[in-house]
PDB file of N, CA and C in Angstrom:
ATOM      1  N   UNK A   1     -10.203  20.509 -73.306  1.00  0.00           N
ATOM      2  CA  UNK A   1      -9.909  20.700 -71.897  1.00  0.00           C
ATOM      3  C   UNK A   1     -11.169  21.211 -71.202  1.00  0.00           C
ATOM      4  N   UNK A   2     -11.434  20.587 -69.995  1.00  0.00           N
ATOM      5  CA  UNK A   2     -12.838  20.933 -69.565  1.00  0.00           C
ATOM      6  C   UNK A   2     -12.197  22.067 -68.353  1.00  0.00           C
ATOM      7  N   UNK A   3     -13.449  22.694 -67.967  1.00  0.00           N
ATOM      8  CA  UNK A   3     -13.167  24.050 -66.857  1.00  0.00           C
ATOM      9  C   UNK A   3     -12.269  25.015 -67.340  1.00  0.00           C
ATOM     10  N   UNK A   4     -11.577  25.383 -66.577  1.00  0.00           N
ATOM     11  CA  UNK A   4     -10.500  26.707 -66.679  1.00  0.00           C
ATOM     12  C   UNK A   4      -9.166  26.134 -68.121  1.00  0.00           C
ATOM     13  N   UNK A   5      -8.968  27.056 -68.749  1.00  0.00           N
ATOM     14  CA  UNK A   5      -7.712  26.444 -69.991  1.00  0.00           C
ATOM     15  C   UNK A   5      -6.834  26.851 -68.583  1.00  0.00           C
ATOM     16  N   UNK A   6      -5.594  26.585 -69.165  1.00  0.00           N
ATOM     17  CA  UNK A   6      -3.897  26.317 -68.478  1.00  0.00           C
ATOM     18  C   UNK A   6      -3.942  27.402 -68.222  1.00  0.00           C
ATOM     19  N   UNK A   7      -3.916  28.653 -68.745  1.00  0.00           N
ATOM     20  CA  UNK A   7      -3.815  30.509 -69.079  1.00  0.00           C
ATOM     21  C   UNK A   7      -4.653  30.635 -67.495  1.00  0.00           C
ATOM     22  N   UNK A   8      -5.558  30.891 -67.480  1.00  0.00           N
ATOM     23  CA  UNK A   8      -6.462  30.829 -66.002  1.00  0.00           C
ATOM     24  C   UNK A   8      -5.956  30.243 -64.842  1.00  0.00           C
ATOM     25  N   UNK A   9      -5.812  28.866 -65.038  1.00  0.00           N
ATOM     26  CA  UNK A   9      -5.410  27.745 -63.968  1.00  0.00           C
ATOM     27  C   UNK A   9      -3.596  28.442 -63.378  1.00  0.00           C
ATOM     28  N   UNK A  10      -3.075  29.134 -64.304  1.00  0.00           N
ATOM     29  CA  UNK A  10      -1.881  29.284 -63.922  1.00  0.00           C
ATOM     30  C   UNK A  10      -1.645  31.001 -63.041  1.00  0.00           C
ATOM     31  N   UNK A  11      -2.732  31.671 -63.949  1.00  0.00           N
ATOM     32  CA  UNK A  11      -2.837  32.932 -63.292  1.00  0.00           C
ATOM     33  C   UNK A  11      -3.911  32.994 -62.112  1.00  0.00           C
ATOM     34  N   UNK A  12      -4.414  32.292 -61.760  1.00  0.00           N
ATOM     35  CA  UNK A  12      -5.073  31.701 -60.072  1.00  0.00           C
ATOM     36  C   UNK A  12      -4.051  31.194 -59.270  1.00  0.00           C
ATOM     37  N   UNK A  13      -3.418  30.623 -60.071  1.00  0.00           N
ATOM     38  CA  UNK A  13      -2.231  29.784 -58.644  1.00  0.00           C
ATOM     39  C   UNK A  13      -1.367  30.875 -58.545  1.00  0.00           C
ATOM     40  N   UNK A  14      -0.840  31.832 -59.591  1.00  0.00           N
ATOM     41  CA  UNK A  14      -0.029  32.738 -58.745  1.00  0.00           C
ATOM     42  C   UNK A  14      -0.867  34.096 -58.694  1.00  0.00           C
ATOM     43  N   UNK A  15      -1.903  34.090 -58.235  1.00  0.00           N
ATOM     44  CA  UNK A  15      -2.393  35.207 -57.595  1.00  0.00           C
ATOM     45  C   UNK A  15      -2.642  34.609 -56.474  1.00  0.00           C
ATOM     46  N   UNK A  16      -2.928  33.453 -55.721  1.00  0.00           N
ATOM     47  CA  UNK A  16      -3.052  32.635 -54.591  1.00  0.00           C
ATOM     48  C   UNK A  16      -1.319  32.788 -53.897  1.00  0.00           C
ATOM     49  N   UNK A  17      -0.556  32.445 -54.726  1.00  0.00           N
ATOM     50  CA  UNK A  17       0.919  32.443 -54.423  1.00  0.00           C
ATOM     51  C   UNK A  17       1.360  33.901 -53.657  1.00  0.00           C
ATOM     52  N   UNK A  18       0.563  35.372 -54.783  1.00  0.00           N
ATOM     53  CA  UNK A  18       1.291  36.899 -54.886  1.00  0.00           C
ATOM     54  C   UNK A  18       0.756  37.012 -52.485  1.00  0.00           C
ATOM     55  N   UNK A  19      -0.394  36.543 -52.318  1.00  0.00           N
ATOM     56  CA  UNK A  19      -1.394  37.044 -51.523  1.00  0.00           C
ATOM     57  C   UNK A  19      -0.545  36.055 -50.763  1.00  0.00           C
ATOM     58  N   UNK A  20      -0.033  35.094 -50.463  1.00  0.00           N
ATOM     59  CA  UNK A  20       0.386  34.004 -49.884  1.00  0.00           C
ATOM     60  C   UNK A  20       1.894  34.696 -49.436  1.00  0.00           C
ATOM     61  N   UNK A  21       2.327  35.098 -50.436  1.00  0.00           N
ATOM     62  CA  UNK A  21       3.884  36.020 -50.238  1.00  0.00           C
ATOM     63  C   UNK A  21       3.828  37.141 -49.599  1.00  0.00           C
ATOM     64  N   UNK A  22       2.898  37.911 -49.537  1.00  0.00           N
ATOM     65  CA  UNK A  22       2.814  39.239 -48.993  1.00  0.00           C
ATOM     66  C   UNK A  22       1.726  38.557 -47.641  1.00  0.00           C
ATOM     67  N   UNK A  23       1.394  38.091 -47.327  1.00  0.00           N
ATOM     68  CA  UNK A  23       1.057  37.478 -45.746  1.00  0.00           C
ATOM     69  C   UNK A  23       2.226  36.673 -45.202  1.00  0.00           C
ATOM     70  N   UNK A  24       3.041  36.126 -45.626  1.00  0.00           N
ATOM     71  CA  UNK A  24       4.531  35.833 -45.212  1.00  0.00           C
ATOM     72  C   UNK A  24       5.464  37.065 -45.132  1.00  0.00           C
ATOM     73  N   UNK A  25       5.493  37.699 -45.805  1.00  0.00           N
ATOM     74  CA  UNK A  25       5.923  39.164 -46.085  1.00  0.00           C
ATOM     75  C   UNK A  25       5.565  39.773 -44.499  1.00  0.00           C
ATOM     76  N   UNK A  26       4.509  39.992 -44.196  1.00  0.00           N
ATOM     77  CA  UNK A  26       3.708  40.806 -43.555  1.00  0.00           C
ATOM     78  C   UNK A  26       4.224  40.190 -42.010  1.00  0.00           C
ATOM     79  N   UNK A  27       3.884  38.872 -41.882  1.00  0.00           N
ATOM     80  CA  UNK A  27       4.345  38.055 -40.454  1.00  0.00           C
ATOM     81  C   UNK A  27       5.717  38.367 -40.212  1.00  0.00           C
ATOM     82  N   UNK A  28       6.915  38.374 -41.003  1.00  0.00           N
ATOM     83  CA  UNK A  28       7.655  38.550 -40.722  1.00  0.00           C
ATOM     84  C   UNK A  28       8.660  39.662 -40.388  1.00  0.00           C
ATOM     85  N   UNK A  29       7.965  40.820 -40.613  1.00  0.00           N
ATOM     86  CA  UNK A  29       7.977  42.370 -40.509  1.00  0.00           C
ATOM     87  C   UNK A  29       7.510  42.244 -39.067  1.00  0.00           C
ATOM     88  N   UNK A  30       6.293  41.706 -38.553  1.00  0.00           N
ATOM     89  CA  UNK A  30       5.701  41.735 -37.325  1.00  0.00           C
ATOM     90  C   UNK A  30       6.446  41.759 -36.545  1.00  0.00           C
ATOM     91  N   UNK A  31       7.165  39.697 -36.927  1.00  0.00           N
ATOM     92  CA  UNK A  31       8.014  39.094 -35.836  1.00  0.00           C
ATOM     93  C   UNK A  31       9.315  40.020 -36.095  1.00  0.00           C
ATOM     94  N   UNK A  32      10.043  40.776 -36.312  1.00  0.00           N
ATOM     95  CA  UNK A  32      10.818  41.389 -36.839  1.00  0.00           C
ATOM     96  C   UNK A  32      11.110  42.516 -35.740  1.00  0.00           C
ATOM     97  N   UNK A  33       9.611  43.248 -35.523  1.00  0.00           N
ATOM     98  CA  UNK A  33       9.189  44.679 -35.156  1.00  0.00           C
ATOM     99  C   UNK A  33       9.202  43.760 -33.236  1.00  0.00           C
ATOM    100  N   UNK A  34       8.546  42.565 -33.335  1.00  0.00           N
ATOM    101  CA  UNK A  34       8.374  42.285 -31.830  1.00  0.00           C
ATOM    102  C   UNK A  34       9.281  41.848 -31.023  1.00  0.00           C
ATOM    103  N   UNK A  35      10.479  41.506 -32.045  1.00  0.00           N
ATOM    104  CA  UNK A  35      11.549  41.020 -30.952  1.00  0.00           C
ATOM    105  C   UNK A  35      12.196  42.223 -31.251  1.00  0.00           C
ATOM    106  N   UNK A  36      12.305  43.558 -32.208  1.00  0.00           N
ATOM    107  CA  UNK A  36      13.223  44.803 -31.920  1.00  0.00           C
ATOM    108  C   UNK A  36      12.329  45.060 -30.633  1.00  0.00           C
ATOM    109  N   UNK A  37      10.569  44.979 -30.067  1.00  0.00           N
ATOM    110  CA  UNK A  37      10.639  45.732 -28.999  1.00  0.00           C
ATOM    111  C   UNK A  37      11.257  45.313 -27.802  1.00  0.00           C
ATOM    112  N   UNK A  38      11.188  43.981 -27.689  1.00  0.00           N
ATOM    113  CA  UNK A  38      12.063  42.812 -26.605  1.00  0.00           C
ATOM    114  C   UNK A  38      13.659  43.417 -26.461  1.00  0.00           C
ATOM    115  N   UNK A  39      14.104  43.790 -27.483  1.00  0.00           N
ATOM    116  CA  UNK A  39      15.774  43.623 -27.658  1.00  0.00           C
ATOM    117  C   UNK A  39      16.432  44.825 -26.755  1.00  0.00           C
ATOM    118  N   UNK A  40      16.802  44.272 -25.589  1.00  0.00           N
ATOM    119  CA  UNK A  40      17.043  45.484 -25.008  1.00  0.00           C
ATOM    120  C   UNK A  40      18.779  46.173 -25.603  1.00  0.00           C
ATOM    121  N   UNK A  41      19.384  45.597 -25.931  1.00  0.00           N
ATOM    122  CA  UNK A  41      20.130  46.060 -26.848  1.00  0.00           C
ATOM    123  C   UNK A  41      20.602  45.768 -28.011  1.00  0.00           C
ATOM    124  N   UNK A  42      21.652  46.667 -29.115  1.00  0.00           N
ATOM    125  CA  UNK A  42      22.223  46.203 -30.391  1.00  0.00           C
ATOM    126  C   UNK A  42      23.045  44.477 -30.178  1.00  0.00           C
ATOM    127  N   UNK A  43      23.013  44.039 -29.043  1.00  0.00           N
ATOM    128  CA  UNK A  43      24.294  42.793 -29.051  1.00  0.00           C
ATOM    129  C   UNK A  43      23.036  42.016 -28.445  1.00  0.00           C
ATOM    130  N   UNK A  44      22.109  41.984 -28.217  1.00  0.00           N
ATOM    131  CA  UNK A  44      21.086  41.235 -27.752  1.00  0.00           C
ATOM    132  C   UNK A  44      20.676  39.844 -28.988  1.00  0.00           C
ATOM    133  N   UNK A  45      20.515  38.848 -28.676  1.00  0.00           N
ATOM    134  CA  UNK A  45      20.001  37.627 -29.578  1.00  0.00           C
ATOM    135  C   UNK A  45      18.654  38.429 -29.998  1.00  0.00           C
ATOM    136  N   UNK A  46      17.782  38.534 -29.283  1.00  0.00           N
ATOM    137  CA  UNK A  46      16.740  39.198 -29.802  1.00  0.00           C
ATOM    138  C   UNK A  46      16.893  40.530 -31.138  1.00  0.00           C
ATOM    139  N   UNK A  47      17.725  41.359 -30.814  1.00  0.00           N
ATOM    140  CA  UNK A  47      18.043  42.431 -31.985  1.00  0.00           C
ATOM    141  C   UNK A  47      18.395  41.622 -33.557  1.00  0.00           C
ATOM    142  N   UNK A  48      19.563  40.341 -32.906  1.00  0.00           N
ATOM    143  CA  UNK A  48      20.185  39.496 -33.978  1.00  0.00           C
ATOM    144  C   UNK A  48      18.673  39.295 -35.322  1.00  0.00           C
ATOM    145  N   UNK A  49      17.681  38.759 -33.866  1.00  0.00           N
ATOM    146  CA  UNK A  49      17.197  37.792 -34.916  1.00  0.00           C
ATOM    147  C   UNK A  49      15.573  38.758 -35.229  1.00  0.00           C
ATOM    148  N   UNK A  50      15.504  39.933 -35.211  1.00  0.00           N
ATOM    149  CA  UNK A  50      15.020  41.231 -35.743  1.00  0.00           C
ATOM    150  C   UNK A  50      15.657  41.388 -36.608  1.00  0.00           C
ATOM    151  N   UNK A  51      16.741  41.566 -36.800  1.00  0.00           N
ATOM    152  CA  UNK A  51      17.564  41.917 -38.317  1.00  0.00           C
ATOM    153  C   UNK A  51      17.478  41.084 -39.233  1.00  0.00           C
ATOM    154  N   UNK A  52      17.314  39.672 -38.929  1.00  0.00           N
ATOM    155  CA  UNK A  52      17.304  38.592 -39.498  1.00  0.00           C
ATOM    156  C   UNK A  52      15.740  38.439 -39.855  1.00  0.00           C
ATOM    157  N   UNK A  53      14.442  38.493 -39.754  1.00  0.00           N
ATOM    158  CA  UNK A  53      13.363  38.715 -40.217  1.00  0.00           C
ATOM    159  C   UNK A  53      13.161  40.057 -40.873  1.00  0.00           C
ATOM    160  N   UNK A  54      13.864  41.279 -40.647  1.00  0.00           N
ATOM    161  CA  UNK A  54      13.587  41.966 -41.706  1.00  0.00           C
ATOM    162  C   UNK A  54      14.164  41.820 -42.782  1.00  0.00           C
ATOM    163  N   UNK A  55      15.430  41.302 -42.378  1.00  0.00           N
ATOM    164  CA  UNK A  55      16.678  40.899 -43.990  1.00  0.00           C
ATOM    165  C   UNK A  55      15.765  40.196 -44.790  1.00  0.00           C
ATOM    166  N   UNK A  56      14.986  38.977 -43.763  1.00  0.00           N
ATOM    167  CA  UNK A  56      14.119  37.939 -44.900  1.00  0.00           C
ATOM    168  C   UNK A  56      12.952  38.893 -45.395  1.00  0.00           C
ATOM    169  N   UNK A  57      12.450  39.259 -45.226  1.00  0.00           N
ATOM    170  CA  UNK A  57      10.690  40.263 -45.348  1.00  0.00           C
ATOM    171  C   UNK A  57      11.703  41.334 -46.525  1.00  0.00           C
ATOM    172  N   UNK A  58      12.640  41.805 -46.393  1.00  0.00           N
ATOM    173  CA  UNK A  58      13.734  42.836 -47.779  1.00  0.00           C
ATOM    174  C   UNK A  58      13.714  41.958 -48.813  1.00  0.00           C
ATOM    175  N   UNK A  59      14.223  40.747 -48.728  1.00  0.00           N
ATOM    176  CA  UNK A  59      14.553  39.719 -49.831  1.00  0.00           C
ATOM    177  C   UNK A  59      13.681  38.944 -50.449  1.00  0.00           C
ATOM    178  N   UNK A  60      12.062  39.128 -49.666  1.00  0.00           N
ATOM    179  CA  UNK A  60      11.273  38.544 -50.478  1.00  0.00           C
ATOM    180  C   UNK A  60      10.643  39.863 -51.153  1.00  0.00           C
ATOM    181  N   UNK A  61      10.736  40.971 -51.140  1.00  0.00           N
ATOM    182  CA  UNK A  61      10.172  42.152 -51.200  1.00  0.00           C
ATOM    183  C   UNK A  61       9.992  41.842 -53.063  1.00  0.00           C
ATOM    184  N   UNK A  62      10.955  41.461 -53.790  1.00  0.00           N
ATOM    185  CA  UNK A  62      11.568  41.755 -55.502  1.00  0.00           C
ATOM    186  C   UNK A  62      10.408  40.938 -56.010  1.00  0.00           C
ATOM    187  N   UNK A  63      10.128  39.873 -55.388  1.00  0.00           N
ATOM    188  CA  UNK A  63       9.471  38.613 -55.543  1.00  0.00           C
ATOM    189  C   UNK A  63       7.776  38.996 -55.985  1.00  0.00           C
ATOM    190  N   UNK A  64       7.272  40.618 -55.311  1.00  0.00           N
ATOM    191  CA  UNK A  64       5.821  40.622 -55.744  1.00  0.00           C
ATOM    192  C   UNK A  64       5.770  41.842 -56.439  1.00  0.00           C
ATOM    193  N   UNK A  65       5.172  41.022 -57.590  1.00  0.00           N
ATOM    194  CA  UNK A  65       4.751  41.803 -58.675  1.00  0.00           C
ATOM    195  C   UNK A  65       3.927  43.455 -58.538  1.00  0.00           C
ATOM    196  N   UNK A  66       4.830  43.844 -59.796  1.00  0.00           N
ATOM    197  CA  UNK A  66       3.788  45.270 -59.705  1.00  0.00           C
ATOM    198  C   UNK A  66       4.124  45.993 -57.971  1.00  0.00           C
ATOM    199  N   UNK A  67       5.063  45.969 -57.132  1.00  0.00           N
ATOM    200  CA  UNK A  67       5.308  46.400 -55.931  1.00  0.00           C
ATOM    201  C   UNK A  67       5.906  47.804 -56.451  1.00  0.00           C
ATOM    202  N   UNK A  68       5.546  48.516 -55.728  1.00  0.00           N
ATOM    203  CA  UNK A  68       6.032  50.014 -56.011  1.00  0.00           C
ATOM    204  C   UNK A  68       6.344  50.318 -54.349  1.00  0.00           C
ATOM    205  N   UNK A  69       7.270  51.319 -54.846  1.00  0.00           N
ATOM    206  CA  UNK A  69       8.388  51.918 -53.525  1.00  0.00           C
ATOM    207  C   UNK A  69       7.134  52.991 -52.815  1.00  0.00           C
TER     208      UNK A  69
END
């Protein structure tokens, strides 16, 4: 096998993946935080869909390795 063995080639793609998840991670905490400042109240579409980007940004949370509380 020429260049990188499989062992390498596989631990590059998911360290590309870990950094790729936690910048998706990260955007969606944002968009999350920018429509709670929009939301002028708890029954507002805007609040809805704040809860709904942090629910997603919680649920990918398990997903990166080595994450500590």
């Amino acid at each position: 096998m020429s260049g990188m063995s499989k062992e390498a080639k596989l631990a590059k793609l998911r360290a590309k993946t870990d950094r790729e998840l936690s910048i998706l991670i990260r955007k969606e905490l944002d968009r999350g935080l920018a429509l709670a400042n929009v939301a002028a109240a708890k029954g507002s579409p805007f609040h809805a869909q704040a809860e709904g980007a942090f629910d997603r940004a919680i649920a990918l949370l398990p997903a990166i390795p080595n994450l500590r509380p």
